[in-house]
C-alpha atoms as a PDB file:
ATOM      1  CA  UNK A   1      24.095 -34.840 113.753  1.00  0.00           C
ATOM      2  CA  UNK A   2      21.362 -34.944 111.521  1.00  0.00           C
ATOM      3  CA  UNK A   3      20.858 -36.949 108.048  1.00  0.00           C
ATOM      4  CA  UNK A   4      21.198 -33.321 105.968  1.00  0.00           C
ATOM      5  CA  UNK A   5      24.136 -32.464 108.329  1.00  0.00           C
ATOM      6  CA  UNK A   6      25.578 -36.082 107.839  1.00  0.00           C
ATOM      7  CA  UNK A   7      25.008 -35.678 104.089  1.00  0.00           C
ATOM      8  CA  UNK A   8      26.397 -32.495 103.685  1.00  0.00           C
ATOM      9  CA  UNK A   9      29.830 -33.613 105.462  1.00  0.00           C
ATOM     10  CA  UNK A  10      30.283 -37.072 102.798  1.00  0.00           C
ATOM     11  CA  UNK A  11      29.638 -34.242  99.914  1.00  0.00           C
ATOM     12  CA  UNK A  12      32.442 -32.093 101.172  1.00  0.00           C
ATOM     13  CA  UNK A  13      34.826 -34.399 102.254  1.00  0.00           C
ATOM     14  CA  UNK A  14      34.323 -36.132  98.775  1.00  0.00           C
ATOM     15  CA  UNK A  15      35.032 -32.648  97.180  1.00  0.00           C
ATOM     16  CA  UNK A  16      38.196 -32.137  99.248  1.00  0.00           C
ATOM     17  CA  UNK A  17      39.796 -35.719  98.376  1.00  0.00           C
ATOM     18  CA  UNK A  18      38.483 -35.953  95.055  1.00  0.00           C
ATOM     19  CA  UNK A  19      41.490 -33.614  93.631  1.00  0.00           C
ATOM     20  CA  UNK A  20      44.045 -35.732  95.492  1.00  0.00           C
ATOM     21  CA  UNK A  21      42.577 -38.815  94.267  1.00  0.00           C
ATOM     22  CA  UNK A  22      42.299 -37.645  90.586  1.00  0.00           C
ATOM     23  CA  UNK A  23      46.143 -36.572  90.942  1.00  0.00           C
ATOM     24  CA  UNK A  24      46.987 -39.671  92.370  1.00  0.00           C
ATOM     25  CA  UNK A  25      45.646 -41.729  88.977  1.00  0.00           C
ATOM     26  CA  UNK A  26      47.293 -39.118  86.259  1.00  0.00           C
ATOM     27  CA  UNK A  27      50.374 -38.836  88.050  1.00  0.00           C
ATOM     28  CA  UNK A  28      52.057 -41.660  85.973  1.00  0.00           C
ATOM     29  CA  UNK A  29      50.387 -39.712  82.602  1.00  0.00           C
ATOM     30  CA  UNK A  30      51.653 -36.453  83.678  1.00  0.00           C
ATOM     31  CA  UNK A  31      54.900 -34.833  81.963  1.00  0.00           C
ATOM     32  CA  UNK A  32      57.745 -33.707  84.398  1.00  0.00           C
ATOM     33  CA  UNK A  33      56.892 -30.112  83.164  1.00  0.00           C
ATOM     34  CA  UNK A  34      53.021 -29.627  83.107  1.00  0.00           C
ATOM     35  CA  UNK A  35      50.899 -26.303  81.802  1.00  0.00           C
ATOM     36  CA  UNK A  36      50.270 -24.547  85.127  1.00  0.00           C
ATOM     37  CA  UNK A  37      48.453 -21.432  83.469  1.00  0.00           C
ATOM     38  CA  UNK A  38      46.330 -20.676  80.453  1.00  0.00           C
ATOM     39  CA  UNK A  39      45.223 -17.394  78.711  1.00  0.00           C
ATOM     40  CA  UNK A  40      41.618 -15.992  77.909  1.00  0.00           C
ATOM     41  CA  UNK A  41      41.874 -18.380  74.816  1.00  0.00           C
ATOM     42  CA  UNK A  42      42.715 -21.736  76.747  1.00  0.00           C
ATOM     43  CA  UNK A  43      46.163 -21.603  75.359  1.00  0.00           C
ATOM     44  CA  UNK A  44      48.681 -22.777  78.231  1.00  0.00           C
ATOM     45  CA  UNK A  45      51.307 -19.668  78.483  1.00  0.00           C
ATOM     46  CA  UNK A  46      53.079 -21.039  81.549  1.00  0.00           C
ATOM     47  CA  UNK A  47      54.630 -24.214  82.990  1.00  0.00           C
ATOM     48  CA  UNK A  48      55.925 -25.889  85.742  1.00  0.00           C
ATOM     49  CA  UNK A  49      57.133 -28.577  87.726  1.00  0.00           C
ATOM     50  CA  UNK A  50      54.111 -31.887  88.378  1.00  0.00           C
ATOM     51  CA  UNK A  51      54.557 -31.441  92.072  1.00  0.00           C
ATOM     52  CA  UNK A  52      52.943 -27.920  91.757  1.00  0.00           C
ATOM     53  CA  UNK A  53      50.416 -29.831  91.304  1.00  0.00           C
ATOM     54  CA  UNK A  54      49.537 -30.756  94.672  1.00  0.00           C
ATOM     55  CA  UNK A  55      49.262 -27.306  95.926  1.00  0.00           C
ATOM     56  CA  UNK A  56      46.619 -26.986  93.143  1.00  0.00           C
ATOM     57  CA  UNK A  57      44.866 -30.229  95.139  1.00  0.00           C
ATOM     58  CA  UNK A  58      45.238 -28.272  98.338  1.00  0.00           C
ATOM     59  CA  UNK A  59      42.940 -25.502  97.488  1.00  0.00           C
ATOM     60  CA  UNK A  60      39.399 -26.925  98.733  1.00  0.00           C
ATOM     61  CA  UNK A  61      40.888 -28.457 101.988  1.00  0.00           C
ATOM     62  CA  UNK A  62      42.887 -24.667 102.159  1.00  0.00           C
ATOM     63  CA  UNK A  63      39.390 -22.759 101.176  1.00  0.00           C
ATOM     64  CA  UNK A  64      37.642 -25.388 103.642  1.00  0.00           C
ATOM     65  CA  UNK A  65      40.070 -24.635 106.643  1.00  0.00           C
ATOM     66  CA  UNK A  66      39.537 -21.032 106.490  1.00  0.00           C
ATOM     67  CA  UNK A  67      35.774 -20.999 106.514  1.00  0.00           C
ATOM     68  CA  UNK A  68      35.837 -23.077 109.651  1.00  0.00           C
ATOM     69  CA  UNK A  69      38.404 -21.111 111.348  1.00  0.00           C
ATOM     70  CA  UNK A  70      36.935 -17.851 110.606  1.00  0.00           C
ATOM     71  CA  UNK A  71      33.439 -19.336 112.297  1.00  0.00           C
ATOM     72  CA  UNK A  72      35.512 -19.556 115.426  1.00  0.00           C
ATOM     73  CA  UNK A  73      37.485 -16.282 115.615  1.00  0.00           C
ATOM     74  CA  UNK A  74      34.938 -13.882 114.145  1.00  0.00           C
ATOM     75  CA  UNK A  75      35.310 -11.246 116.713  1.00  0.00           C
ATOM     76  CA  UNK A  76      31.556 -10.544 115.599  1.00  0.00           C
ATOM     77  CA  UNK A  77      30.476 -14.024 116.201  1.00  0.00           C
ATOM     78  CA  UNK A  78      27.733 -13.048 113.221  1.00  0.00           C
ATOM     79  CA  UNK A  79      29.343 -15.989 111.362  1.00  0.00           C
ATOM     80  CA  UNK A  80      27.659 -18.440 114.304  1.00  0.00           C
ATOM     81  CA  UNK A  81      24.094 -16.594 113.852  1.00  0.00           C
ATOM     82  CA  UNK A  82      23.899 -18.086 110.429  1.00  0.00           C
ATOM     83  CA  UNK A  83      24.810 -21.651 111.266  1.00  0.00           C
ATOM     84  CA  UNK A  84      22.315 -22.791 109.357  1.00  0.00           C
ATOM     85  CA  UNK A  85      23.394 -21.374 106.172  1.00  0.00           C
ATOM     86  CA  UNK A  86      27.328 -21.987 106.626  1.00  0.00           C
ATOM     87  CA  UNK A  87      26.704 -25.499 105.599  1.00  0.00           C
ATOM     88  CA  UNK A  88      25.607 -24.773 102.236  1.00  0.00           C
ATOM     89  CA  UNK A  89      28.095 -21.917 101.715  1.00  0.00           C
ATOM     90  CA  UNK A  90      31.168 -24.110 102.082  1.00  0.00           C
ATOM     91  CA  UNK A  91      29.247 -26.427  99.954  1.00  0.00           C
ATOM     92  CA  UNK A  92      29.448 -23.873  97.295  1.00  0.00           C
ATOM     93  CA  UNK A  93      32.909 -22.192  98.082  1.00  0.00           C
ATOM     94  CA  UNK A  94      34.709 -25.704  98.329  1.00  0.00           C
ATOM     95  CA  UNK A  95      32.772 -27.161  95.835  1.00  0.00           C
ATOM     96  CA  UNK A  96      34.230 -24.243  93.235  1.00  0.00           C
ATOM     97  CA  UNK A  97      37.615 -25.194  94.346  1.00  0.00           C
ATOM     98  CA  UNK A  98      37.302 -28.207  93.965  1.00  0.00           C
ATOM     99  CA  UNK A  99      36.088 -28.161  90.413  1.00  0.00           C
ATOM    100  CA  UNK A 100      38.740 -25.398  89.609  1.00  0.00           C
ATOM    101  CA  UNK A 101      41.286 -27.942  91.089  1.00  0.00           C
ATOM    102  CA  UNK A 102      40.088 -30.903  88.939  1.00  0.00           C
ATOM    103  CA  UNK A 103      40.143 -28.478  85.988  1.00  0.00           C
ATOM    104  CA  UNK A 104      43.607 -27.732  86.393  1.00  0.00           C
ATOM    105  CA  UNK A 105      44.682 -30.897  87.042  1.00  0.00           C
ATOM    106  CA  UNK A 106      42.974 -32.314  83.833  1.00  0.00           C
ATOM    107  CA  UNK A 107      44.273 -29.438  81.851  1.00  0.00           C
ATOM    108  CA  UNK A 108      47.639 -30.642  83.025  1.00  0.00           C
ATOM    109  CA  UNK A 109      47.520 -33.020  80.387  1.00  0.00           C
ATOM    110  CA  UNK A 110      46.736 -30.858  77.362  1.00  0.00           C
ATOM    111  CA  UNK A 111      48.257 -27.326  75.784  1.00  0.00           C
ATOM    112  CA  UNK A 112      44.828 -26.464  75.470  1.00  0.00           C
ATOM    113  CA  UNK A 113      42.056 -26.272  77.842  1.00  0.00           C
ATOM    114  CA  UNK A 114      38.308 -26.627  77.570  1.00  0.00           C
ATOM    115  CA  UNK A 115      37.521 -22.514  78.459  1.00  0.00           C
ATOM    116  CA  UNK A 116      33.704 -23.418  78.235  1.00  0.00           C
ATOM    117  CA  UNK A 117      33.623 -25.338  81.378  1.00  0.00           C
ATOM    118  CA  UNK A 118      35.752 -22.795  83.381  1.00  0.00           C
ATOM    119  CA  UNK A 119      33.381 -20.134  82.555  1.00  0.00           C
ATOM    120  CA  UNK A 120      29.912 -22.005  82.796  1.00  0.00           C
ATOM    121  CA  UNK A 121      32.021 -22.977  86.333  1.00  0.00           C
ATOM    122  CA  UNK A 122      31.870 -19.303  87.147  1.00  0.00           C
ATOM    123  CA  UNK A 123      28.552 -18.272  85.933  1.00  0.00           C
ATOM    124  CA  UNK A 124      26.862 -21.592  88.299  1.00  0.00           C
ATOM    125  CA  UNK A 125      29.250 -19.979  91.137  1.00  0.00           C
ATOM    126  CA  UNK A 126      28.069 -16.157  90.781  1.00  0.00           C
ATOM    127  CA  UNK A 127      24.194 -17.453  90.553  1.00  0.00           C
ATOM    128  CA  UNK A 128      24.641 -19.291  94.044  1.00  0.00           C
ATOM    129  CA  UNK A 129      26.929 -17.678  96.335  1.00  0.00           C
ATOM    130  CA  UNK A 130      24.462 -14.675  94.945  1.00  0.00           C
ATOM    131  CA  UNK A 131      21.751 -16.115  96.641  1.00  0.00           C
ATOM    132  CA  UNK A 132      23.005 -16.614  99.642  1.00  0.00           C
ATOM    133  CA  UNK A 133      25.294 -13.072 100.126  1.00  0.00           C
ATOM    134  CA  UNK A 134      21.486 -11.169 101.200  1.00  0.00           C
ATOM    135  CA  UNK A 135      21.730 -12.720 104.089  1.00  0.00           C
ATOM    136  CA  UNK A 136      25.169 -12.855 105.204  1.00  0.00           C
ATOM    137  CA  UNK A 137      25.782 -10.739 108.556  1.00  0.00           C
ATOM    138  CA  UNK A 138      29.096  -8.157 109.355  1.00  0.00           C
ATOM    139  CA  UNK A 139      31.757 -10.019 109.725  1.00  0.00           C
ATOM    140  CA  UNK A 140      35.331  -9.417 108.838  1.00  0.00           C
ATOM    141  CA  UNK A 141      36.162 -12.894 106.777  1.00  0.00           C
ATOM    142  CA  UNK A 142      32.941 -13.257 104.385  1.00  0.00           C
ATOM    143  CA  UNK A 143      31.579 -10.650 101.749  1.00  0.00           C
ATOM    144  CA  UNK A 144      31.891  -7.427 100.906  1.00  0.00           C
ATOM    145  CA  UNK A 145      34.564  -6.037 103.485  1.00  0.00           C
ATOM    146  CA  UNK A 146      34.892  -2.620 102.398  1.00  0.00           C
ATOM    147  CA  UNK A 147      35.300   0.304 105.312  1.00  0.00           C
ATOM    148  CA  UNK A 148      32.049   1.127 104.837  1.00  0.00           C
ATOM    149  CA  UNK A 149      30.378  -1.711 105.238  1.00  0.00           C
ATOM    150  CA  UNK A 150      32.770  -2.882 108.130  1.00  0.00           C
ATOM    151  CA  UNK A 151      31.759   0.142 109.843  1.00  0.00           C
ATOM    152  CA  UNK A 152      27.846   0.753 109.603  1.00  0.00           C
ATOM    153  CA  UNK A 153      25.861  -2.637 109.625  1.00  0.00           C
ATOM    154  CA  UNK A 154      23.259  -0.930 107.550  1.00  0.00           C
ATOM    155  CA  UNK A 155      25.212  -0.072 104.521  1.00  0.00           C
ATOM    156  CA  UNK A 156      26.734  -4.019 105.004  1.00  0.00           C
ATOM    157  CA  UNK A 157      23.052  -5.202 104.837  1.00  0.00           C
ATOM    158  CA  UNK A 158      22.026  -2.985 101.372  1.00  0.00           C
ATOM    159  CA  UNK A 159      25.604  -3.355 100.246  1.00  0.00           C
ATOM    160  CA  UNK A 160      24.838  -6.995 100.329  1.00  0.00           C
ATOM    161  CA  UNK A 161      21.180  -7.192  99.036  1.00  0.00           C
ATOM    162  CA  UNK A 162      22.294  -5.623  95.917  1.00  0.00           C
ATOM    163  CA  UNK A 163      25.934  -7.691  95.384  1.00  0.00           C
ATOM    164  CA  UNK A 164      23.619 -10.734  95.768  1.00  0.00           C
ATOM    165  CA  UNK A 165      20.866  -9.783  92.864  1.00  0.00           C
ATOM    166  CA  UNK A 166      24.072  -8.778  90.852  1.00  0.00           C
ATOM    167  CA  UNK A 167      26.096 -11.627  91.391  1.00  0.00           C
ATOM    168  CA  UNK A 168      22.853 -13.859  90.371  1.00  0.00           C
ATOM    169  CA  UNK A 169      22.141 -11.674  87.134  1.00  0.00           C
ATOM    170  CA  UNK A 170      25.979 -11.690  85.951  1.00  0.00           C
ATOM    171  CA  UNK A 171      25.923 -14.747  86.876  1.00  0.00           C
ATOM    172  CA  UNK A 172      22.754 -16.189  84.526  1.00  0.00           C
ATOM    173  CA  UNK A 173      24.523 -13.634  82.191  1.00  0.00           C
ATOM    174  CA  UNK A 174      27.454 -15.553  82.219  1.00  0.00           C
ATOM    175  CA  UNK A 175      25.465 -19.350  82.198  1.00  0.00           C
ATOM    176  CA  UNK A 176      23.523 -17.838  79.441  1.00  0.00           C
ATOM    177  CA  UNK A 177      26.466 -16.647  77.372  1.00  0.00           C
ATOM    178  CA  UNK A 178      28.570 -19.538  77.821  1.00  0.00           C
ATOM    179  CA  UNK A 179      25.589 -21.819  76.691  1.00  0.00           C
ATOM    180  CA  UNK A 180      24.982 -19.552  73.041  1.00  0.00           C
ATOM    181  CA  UNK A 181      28.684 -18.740  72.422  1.00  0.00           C
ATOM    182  CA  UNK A 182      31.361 -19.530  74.641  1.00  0.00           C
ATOM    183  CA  UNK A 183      34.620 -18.353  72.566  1.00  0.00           C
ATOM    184  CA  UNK A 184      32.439 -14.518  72.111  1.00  0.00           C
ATOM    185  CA  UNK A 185      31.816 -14.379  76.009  1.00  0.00           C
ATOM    186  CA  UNK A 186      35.656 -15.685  76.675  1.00  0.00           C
ATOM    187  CA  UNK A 187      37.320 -13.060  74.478  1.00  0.00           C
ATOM    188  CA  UNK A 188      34.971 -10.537  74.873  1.00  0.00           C
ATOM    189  CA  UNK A 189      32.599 -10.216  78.097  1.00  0.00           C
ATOM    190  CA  UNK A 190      33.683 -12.170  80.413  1.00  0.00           C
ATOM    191  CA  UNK A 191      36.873 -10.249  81.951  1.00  0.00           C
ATOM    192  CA  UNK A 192      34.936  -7.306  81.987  1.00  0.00           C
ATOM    193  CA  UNK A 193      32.168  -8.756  83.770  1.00  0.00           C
ATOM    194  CA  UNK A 194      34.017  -9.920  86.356  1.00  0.00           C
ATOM    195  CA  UNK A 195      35.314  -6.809  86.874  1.00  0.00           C
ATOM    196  CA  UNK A 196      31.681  -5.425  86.862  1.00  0.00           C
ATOM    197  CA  UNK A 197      30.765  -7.687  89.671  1.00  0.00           C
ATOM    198  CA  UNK A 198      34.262  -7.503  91.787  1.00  0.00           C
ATOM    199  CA  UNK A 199      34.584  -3.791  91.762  1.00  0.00           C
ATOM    200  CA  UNK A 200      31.184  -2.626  91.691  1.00  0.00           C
ATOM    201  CA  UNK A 201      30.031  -3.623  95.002  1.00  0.00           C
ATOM    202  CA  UNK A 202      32.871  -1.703  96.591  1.00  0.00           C
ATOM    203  CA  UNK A 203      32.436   1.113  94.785  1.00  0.00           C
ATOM    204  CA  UNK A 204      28.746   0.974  95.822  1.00  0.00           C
ATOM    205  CA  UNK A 205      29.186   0.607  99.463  1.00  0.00           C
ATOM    206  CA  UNK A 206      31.368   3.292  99.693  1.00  0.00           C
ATOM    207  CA  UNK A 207      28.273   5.652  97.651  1.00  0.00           C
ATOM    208  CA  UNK A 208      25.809   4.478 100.404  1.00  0.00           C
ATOM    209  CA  UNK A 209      28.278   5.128 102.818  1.00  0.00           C
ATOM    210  CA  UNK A 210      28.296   8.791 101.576  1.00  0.00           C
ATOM    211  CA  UNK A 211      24.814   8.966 101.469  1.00  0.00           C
ATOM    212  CA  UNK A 212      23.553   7.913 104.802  1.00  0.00           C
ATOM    213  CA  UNK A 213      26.456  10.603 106.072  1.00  0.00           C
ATOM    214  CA  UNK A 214      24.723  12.970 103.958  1.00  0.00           C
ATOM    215  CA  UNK A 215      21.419  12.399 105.187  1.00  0.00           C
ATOM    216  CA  UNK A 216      22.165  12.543 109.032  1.00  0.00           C
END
């Protein structure tokens, strides 16, 4: 194992435990009945029981598992091809969860939560999973699994190329936004955007789909 390699697996790891380790030193703070979800505005609208907490800690070592086992049961095996880049894409996937975790866990504390972070959170996450989704290959666990692009590797591959370059524009757009005027982009942009960037790329592979069919 190389130093990068070696590197890469302290990050992680420290990403995984960190939420457990937070929980473990608020635990005492915590209420018996903590906010477990908050609205566009950061105001908590639901609550429950600490312990739920811990499933919230799960979610990188959850997000983690799944990346690994879907390198070894890709019927594909495309997910192997890219070694090299699956490092760095459960750096970014884990790392997300494990921010989201620590967010939730430190909003445990308060009725309201800091909505700036949680969106500058997304923005960062758009802007790099973007840049690596070009050059993800067919596979049925990461991307864009549509029909379409399940089905024809070409319209995976320009499906792909163009969810990346959005993802990295809504992303800035969201970075950007957040930076200016956080409480416009919360109440305003930022559901809709991430509907823009969600449902577009379907709705795109299915239009190349049509079009290659068209042109054959």
């Amino acid at each position: 194992m190389n130093t990068t390699l070696k590197l890469n697996q302290i990050i992680l790891w420290t990403m995984i435990v960190l939420p457990f380790l937070y929980l473990a030193y608020l635990w005492g703070q915590l209420p018996e009945i903590v906010p477990v979800h908050w609205n566009v505005k950061g105001k908590a609208d639901g609550f429950g029981p600490k312990i739920s907490l811990l499933f919230v800690a799960l979610l990188p070592l959850f997000v983690f598992g799944v990346l690994r086992v879907a390198q070894k049961i890709d019927p594909k095996q495309n997910l192997k091809s890219i070694r090299a880049k699956m490092p760095a894409i459960e750096l970014i996937v884990t790392g997300f969860m494990s921010a989201i975790s620590l967010f939730a866990i430190y909003s445990a504390l308060k009725s309201d939560s800091p909505m700036s972070f949680l969106i500058l959170l997304f923005g960062i996450f758009f802007v790099l999973l973007g840049n690596y989704m070009q050059t993800i290959l067919p596979n049925y666990f990461i991307g864009i699994r549509t029909p379409w692009t399940l089905q024809n590797d070409l319209v995976w591959k320009k499906t792909h190329r163009f969810t990346g370059r959005l993802w990295m524009l809504g992303g800035a757009l969201v970075v950007l936004g957040s930076l200016i005027n956080v409480s416009l982009v919360t109440q305003k942009f930022f559901l809709p955007l991430l509907l823009i960037l969600v449902l577009v790329p379907i709705f795109y592979s299915y239009w190349i789909y049509r079009e290659m069919e068209h042109s054959t």
